[in-house]
Protein backbone atom coordinates (compact mmCIF):
# COMPACT_ATOMS: atom_id res chain seq x y z
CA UNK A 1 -5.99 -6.48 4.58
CA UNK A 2 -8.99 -6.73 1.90
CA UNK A 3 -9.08 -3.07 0.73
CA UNK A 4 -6.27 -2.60 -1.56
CA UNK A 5 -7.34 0.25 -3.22
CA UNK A 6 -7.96 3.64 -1.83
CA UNK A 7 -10.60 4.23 -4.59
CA UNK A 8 -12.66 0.70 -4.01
CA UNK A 9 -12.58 0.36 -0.50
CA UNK A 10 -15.93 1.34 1.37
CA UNK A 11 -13.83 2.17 4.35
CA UNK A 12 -14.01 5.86 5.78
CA UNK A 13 -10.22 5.61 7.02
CA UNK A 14 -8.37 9.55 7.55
CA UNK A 15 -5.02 7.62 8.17
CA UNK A 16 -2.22 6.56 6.93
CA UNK A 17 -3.04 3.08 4.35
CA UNK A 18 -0.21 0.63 4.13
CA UNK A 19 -0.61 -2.18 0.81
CA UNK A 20 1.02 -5.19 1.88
CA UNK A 21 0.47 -6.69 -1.42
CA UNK A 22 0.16 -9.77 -0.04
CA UNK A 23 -0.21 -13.19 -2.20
CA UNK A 24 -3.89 -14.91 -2.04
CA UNK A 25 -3.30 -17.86 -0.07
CA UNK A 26 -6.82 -19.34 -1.88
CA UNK A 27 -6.27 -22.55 -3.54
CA UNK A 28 -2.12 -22.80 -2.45
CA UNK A 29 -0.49 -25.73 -0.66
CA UNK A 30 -0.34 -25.96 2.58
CA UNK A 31 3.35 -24.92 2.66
CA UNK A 32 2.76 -21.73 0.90
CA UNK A 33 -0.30 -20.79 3.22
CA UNK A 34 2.13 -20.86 5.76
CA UNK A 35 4.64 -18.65 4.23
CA UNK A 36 1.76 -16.46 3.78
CA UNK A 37 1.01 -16.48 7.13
CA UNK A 38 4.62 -16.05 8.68
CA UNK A 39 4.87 -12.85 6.43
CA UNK A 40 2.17 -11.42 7.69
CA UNK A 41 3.40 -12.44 10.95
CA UNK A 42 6.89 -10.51 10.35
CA UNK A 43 4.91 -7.74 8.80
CA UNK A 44 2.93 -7.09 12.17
CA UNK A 45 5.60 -7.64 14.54
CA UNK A 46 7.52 -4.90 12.58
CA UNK A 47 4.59 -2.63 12.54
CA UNK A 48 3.86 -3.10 16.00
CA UNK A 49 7.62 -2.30 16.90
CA UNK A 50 7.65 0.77 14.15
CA UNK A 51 4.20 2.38 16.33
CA UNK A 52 5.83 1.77 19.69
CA UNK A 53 9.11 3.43 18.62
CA UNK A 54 7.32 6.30 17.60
C-alpha cells in the first residue's frame, strides 16, 4: 500500500507487485473507513492463505 505505480515508487522491490486499488479512506465516514478496512482485511487473509498454499 502507498506505491501504486511501478514507475513512481522509490522502492527497490525484485518481486512480484500486487495494486489493490484501494479507495482513500481520507475525509470518508466512519462507515466507509470501515469497509475500507474489512477489505483490506479480506484482501490479506486471502493473500496470506494464497502464500501458504504455495
Amino acid at each position: 500500500m502507498g506505491c501504486s505505480a511501478d514507475d513512481v515508487c522509490p522502492a527497490g522491490w525484485a518481486g512480484e507487485n500486487r495494486d489493490w486499488n484501494l479507495e482513500d479512506p481520507d475525509g470518508k465516514s466512519a462507515a466507509d473507513v470501515g469497509r475500507i478496512r474489512d477489505e483490506i482485511q479480506q484482501r490479506v487473509i486471502d493473500l496470506v492463505d494464497e502464500i501458504e498454499s504455495a
